[in-house]
N, C-alpha and C. Protein backbone atom coordinates (compact mmCIF):
# COMPACT_ATOMS: atom_id res chain seq x y z
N UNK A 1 183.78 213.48 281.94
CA UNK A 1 184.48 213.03 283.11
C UNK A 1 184.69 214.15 284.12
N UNK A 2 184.80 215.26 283.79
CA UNK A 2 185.13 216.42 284.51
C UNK A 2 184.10 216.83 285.00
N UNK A 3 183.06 216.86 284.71
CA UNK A 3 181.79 217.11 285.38
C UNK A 3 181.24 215.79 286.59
N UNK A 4 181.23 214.86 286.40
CA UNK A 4 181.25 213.64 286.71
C UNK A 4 182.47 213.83 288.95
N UNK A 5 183.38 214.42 287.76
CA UNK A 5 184.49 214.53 289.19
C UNK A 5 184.09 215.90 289.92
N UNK A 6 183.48 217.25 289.19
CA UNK A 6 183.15 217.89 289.90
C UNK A 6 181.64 217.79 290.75
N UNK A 7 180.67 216.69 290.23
CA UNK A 7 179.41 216.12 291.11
C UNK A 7 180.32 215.35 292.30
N UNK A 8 181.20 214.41 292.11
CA UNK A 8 181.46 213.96 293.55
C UNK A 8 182.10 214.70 294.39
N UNK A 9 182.57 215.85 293.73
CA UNK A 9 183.53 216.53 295.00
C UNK A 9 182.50 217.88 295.22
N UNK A 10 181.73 217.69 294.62
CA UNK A 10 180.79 219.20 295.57
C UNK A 10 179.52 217.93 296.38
N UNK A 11 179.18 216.84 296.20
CA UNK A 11 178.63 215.84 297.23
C UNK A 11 179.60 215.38 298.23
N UNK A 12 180.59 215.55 298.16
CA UNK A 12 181.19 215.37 299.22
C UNK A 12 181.65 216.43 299.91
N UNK A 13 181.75 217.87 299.73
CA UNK A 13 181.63 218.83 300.37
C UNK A 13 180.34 218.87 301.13
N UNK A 14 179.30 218.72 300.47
CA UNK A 14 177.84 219.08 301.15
C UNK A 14 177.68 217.27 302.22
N UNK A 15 178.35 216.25 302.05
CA UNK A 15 178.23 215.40 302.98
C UNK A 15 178.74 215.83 304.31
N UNK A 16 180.20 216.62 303.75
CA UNK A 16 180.70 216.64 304.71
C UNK A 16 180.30 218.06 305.74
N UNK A 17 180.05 219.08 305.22
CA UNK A 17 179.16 219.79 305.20
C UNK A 17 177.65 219.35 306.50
N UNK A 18 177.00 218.47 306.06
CA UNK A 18 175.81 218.07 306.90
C UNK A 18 177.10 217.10 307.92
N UNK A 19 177.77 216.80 308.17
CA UNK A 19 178.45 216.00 308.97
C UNK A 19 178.86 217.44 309.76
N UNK A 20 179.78 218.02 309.44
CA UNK A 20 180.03 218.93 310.58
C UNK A 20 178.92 219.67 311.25
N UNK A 21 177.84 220.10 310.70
CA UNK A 21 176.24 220.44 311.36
C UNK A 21 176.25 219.42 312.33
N UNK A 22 176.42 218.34 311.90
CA UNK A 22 175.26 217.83 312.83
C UNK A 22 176.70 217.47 314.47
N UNK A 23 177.89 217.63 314.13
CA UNK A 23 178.69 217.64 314.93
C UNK A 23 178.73 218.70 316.17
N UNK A 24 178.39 219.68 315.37
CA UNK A 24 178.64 221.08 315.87
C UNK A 24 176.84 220.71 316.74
N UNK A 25 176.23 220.43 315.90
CA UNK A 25 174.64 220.59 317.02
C UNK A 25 174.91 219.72 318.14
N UNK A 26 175.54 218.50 317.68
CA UNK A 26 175.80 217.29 319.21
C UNK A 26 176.50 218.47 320.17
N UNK A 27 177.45 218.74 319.86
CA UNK A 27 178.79 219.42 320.84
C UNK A 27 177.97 220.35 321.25
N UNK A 28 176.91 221.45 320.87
CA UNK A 28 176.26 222.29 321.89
C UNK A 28 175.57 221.38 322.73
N UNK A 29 174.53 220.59 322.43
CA UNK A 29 173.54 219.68 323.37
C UNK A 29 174.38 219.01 324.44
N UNK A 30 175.48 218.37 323.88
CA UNK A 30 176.53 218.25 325.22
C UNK A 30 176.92 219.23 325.87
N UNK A 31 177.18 219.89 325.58
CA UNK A 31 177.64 221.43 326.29
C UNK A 31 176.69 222.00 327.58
N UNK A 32 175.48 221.76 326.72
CA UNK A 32 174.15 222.14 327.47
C UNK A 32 173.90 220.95 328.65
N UNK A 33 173.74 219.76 328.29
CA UNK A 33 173.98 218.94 329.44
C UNK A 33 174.95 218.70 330.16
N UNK A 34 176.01 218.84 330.07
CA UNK A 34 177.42 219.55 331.30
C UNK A 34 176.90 220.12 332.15
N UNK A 35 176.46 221.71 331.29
CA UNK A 35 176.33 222.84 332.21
C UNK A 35 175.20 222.50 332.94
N UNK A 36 174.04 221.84 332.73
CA UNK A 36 172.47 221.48 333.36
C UNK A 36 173.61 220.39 334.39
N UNK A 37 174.15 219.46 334.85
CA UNK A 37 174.52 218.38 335.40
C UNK A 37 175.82 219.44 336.27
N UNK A 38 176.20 220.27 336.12
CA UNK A 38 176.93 221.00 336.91
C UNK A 38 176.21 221.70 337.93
N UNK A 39 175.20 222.75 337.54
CA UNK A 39 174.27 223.34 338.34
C UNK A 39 173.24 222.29 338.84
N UNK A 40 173.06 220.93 338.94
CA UNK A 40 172.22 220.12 339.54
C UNK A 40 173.60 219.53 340.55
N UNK A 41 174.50 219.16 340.42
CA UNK A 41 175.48 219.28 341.24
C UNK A 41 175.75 219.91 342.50
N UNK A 42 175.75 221.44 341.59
CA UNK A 42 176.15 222.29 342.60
C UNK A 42 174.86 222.43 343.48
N UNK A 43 173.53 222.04 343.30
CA UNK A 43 172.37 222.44 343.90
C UNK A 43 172.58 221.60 344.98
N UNK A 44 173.03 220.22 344.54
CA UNK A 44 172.58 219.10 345.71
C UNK A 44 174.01 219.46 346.90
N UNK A 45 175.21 219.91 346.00
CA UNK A 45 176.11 219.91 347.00
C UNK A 45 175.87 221.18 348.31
N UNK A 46 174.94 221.93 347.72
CA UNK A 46 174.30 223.62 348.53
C UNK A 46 173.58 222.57 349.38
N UNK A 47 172.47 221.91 349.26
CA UNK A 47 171.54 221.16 350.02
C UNK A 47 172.35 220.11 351.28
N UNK A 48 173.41 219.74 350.79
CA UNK A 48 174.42 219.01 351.70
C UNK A 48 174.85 219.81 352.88
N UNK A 49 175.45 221.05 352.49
CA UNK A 49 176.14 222.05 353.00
C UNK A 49 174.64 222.82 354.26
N UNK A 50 173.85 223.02 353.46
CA UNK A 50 172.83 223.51 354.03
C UNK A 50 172.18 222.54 355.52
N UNK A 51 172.25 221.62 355.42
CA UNK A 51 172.14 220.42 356.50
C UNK A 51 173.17 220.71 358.01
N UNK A 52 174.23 221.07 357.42
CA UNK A 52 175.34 221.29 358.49
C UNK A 52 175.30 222.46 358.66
N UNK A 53 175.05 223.56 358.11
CA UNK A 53 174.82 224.92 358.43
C UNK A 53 173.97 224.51 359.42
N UNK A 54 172.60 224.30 359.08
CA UNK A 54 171.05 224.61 359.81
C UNK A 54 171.91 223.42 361.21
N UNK A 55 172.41 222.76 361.07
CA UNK A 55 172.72 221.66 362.59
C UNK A 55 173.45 222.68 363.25
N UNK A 56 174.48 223.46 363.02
CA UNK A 56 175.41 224.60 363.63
C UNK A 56 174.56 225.48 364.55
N UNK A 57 173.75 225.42 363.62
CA UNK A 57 172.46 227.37 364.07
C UNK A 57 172.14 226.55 364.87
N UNK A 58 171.15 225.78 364.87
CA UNK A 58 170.18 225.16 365.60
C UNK A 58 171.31 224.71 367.03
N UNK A 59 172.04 224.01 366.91
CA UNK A 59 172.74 224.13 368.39
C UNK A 59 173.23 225.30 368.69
N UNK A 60 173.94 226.08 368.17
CA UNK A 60 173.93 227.64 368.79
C UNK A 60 172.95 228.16 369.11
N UNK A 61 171.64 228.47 368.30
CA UNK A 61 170.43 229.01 369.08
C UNK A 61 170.02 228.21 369.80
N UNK A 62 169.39 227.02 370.07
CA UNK A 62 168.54 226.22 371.13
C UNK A 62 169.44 225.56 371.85
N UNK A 63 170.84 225.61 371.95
CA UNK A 63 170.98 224.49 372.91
C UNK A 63 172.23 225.24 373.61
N UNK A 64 173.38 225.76 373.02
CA UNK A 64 174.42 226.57 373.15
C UNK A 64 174.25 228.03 374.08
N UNK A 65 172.86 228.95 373.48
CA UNK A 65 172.61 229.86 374.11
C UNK A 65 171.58 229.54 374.65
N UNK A 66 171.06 228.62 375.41
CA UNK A 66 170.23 228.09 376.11
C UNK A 66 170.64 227.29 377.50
N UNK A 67 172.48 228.11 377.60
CA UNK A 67 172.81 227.47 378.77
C UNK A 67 173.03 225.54 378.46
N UNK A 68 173.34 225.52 377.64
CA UNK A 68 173.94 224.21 377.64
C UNK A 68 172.41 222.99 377.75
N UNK A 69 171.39 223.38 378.21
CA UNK A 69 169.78 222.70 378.95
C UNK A 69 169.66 221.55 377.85
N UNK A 70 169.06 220.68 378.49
CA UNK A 70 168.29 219.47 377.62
C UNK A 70 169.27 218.55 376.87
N UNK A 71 170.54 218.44 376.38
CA UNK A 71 171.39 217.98 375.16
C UNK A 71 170.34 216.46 374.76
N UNK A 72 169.41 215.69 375.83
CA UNK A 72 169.29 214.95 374.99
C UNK A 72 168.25 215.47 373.67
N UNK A 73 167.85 216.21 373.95
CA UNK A 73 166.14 216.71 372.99
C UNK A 73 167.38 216.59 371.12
N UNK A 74 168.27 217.26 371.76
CA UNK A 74 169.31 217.65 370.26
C UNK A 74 170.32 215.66 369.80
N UNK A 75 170.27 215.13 370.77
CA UNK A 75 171.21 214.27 370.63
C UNK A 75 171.06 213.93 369.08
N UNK A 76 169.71 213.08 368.91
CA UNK A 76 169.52 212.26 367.78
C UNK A 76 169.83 213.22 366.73
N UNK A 77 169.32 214.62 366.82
CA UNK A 77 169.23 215.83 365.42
C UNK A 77 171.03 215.10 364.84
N UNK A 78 171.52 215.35 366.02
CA UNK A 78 173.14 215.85 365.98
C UNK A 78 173.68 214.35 365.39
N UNK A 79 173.32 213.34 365.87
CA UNK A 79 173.70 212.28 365.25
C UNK A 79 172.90 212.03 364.01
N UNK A 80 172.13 212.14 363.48
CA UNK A 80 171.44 211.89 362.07
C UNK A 80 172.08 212.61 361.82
N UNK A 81 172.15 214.22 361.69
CA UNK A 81 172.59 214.90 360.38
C UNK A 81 174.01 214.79 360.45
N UNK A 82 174.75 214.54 361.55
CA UNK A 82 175.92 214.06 361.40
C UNK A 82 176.22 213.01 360.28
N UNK A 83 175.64 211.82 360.49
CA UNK A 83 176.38 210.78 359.51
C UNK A 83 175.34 210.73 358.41
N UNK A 84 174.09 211.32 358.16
CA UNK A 84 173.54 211.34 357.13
C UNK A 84 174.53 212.25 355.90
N UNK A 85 175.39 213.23 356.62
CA UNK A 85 176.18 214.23 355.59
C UNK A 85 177.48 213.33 355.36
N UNK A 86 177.71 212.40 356.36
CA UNK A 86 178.43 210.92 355.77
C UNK A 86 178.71 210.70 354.77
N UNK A 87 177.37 210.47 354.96
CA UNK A 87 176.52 208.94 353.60
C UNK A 87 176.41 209.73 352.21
N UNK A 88 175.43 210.96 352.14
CA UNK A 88 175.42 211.69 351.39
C UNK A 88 175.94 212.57 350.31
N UNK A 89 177.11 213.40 351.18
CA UNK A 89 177.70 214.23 350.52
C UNK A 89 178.18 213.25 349.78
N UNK A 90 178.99 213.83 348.48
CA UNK A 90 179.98 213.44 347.40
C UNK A 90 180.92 213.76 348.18
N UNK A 91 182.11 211.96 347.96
CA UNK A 91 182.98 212.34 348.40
C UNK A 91 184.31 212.84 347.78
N UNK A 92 184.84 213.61 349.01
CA UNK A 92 185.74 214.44 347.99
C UNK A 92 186.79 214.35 349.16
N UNK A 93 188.18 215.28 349.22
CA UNK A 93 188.37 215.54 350.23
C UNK A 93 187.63 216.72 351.49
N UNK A 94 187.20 217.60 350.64
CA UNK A 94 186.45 218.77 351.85
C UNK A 94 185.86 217.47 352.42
N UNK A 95 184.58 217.03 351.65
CA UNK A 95 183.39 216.48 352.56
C UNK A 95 184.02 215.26 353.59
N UNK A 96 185.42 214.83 352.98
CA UNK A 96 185.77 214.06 354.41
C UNK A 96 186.20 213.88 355.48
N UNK A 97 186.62 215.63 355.06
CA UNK A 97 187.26 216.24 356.12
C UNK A 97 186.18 216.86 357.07
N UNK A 98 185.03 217.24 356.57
CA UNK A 98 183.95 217.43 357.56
C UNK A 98 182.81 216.48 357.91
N UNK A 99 183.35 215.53 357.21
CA UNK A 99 182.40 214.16 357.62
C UNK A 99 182.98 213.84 358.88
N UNK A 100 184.76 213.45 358.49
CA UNK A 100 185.75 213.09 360.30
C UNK A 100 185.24 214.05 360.86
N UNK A 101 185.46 215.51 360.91
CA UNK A 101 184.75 216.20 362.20
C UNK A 101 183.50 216.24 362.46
N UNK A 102 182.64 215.98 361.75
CA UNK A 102 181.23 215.60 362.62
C UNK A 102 181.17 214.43 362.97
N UNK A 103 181.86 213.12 362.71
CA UNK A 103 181.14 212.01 363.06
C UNK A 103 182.39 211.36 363.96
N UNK A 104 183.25 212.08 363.96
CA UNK A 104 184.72 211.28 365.21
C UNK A 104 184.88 212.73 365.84
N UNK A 105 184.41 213.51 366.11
CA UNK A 105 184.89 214.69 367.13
C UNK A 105 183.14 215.34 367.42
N UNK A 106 182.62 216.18 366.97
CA UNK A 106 181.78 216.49 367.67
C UNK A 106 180.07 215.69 367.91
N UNK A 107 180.13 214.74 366.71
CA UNK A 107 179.24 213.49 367.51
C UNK A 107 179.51 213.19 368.98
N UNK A 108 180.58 212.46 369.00
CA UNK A 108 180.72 211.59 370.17
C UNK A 108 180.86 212.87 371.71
N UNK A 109 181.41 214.41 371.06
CA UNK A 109 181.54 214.88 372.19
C UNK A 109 180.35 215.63 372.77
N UNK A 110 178.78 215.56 371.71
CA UNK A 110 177.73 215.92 371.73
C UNK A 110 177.32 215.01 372.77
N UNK A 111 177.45 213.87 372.57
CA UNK A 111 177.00 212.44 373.23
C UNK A 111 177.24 212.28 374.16
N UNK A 112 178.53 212.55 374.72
CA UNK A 112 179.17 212.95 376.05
C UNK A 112 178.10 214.00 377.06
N UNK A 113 178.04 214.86 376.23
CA UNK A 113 177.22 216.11 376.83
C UNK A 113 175.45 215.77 377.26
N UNK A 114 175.44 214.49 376.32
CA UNK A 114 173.85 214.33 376.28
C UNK A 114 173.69 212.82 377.67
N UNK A 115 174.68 212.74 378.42
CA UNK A 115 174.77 211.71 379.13
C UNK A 115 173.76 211.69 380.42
N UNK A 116 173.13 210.80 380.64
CA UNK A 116 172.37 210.58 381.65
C UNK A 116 172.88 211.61 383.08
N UNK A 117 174.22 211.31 383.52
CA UNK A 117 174.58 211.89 384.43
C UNK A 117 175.57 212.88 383.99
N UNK A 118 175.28 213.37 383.09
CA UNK A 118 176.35 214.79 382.32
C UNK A 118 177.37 214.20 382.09
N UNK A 119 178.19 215.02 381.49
CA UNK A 119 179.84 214.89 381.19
C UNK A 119 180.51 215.25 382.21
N UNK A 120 181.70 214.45 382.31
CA UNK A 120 182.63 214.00 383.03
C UNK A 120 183.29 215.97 383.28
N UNK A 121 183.40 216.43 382.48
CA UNK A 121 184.29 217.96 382.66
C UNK A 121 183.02 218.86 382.26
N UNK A 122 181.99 218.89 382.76
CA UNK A 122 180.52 220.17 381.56
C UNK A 122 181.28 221.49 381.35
N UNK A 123 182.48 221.75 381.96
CA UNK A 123 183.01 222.88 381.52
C UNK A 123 183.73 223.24 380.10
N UNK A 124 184.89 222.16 380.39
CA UNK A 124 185.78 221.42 379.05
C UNK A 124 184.92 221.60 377.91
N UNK A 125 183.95 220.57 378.25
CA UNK A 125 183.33 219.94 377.19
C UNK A 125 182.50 220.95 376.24
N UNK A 126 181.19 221.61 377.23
CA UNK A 126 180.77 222.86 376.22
C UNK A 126 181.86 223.92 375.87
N UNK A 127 183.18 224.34 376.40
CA UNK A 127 183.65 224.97 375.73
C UNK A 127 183.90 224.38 374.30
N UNK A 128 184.76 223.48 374.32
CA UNK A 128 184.55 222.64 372.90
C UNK A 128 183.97 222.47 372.18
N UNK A 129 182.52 222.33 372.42
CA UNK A 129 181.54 222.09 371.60
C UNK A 129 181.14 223.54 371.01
N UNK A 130 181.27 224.25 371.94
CA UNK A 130 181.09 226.09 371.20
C UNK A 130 182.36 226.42 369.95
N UNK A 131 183.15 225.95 370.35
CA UNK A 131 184.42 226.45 369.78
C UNK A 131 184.21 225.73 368.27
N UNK A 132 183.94 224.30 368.73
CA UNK A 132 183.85 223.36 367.27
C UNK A 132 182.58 223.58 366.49
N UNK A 133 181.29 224.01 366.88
CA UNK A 133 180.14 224.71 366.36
C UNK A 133 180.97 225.89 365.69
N UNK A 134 181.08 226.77 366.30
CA UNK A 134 181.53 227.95 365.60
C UNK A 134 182.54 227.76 364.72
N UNK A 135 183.10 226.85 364.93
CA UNK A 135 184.25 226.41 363.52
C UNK A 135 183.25 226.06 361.81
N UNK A 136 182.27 224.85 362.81
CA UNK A 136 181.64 224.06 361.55
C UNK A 136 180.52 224.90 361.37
N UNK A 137 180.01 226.05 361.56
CA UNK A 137 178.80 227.36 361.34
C UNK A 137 179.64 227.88 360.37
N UNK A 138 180.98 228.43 360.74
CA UNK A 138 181.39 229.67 359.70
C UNK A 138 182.29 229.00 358.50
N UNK A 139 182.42 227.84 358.42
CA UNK A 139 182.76 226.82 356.88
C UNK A 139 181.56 226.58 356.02
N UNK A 140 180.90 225.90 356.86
CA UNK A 140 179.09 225.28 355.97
C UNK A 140 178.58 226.83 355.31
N UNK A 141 178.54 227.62 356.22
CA UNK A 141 178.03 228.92 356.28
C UNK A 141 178.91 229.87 354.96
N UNK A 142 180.04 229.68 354.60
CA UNK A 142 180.48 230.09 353.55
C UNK A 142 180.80 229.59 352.21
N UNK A 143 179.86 228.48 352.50
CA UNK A 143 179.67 227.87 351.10
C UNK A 143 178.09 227.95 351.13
N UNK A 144 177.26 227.84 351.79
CA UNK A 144 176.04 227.83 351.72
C UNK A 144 175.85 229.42 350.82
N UNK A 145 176.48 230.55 351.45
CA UNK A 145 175.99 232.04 350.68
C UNK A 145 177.07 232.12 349.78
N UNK A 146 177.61 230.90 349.49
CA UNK A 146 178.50 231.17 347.69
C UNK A 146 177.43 231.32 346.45
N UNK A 147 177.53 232.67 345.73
CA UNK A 147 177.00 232.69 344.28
C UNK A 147 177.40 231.12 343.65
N UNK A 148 176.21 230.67 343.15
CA UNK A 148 175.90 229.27 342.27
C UNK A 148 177.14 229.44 341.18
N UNK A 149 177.82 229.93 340.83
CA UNK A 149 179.15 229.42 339.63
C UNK A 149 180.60 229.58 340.93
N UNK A 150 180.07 230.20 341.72
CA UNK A 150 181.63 229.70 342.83
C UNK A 150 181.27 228.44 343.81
N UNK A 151 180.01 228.32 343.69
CA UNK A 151 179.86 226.27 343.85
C UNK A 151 179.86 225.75 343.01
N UNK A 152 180.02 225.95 341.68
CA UNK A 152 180.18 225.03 340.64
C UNK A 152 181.92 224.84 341.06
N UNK A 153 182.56 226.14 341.48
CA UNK A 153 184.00 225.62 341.30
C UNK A 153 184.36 224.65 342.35
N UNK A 154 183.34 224.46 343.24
CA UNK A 154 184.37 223.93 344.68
C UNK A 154 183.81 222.33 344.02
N UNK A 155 183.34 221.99 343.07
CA UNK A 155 183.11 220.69 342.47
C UNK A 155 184.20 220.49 341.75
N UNK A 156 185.09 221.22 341.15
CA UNK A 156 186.77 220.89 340.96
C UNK A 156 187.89 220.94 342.12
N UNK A 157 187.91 219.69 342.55
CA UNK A 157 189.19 220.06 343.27
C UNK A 157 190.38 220.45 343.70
N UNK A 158 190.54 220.99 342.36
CA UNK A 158 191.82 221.64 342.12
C UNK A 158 191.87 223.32 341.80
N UNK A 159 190.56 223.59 342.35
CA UNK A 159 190.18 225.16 342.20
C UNK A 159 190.38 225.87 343.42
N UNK A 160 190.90 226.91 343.76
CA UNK A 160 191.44 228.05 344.30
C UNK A 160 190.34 227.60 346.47
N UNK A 161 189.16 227.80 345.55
CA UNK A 161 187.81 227.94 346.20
C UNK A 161 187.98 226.59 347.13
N UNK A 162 187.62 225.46 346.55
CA UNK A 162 188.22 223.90 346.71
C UNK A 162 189.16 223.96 347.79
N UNK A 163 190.23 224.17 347.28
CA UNK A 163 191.89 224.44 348.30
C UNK A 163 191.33 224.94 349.50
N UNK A 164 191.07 226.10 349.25
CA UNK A 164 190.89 226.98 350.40
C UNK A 164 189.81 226.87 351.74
N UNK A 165 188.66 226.19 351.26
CA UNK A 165 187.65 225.41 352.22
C UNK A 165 188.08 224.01 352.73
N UNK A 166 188.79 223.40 351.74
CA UNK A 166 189.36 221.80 351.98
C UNK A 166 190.72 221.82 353.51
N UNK A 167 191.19 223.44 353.21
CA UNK A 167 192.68 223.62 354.08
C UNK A 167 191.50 223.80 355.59
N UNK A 168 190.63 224.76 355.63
CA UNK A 168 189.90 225.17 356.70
C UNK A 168 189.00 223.93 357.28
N UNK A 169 188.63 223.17 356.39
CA UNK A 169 187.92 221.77 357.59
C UNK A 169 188.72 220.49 357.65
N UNK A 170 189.78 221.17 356.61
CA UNK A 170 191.27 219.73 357.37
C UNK A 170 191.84 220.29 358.77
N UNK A 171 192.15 221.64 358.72
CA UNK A 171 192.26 222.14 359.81
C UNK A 171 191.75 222.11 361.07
N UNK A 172 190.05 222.68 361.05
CA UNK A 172 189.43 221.84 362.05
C UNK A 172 189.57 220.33 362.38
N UNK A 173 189.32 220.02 361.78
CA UNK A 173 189.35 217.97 362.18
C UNK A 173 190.43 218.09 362.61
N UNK A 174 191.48 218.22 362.33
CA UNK A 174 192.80 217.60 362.93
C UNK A 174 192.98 218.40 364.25
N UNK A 175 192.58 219.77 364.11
CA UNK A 175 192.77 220.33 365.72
C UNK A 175 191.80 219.60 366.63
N UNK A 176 190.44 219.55 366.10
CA UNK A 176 189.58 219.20 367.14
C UNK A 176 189.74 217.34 367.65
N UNK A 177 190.60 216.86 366.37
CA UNK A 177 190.28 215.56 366.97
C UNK A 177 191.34 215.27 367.92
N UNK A 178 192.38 216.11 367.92
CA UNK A 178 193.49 215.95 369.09
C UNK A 178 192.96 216.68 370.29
N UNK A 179 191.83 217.47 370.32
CA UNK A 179 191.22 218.35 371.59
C UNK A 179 190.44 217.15 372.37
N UNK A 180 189.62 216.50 371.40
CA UNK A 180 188.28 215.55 371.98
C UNK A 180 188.85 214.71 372.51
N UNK A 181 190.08 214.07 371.82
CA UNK A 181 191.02 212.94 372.47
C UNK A 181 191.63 213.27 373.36
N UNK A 182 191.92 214.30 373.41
CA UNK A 182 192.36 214.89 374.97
C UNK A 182 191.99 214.85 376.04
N UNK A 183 190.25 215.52 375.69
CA UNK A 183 189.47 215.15 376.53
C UNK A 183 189.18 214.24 377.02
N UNK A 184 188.86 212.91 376.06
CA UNK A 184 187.77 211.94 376.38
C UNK A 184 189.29 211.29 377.01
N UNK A 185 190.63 211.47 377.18
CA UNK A 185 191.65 210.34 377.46
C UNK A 185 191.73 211.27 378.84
N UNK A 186 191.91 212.98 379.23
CA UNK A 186 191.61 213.45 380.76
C UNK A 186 190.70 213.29 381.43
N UNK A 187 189.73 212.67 380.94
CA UNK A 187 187.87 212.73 381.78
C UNK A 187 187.89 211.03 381.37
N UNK A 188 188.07 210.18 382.13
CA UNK A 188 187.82 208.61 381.41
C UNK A 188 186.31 208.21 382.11
């Protein structure tokens, strides 16, 4: 009998035994697909970011330091990648905070600018539009040259990184959308 009780309790060590193996192998392979689904994350959220960077440059170089010339050639750029970063980005709070400022403040005040017979103030207005470019260049622009594990963090919203970009394009939007409304309610 004693032998009998020591076969089931060393088979049930070695059951349990191949049970924790094969636990411990799941929990790395999950581990490993986290971390693969984090850095595919963070890639697409760089590619998001990268959209609104390159729209910033591109109106600062061709249209901004070009003397204000042409706005319609840029209109459509400015409205696609505007609400395509809409549709796109994951939403979070950052991205909706720079979704409202591209698609309720410097859309419509792009549009203004791109008007058959100009804008109502061309002075007002490109100042604004410089001011709000250079806002939405140096946000996009500092997440675009974040090392890949400090964009993994801004995918937690409750990370340092997160806070701190989320405070800077809540900031913009809310200044600029009381500027544009200013405008578009002094220039009717």
């Amino acid at each position: 009998m004693s032998g009998l009780k020591n076969r089931k309790w060393m088979i049930g060590c070695i059951a349990a035994t191949i049970v924790a193996a094969g636990l411990a192998i799941t929990s790395v392979a999950l581990n490993n697909q986290v971390n693969e689904l984090k850095k595919e994350s963070a890639m697409q959220l760089n590619a998001e970011w990268y959209q609104v960077y390159r729209l910033s440059e591109i109106v600062d170089k061709n249209y901004i330091k070009d003397d204000f010339q042409d706005p319609v050639r840029y209109q459509l750029f400015v409205n696609q990648t505007a609400h395509h970063f809409a549709q796109a980005a994951k939403a979070n709070e950052l991205t909706v905070n720079m979704r409202n400022l591209l698609t309720l403040t410097y859309d419509p005040l792009f549009q203004e600018l791109s008007l058959e017979d100009g804008p109502k103030n061309k002075e007002e207005a490109t100042k604004l539009l410089t001011a709000m470019n250079d806002d939405i260049m140096l946000i996009s622009q500092s997440i675009v040259e974040m090392q890949d594990k400090e964009k993994e963090k801004l995918l937690n919203p409750k990370s340092s990184e997160f806070r701190k970009l989320n405070d800077q394009a809540k900031a913009a939007y809310e200044k600029y959308k009381e500027l544009v409304d200013n405008y578009f309610k002094t220039n009717p």
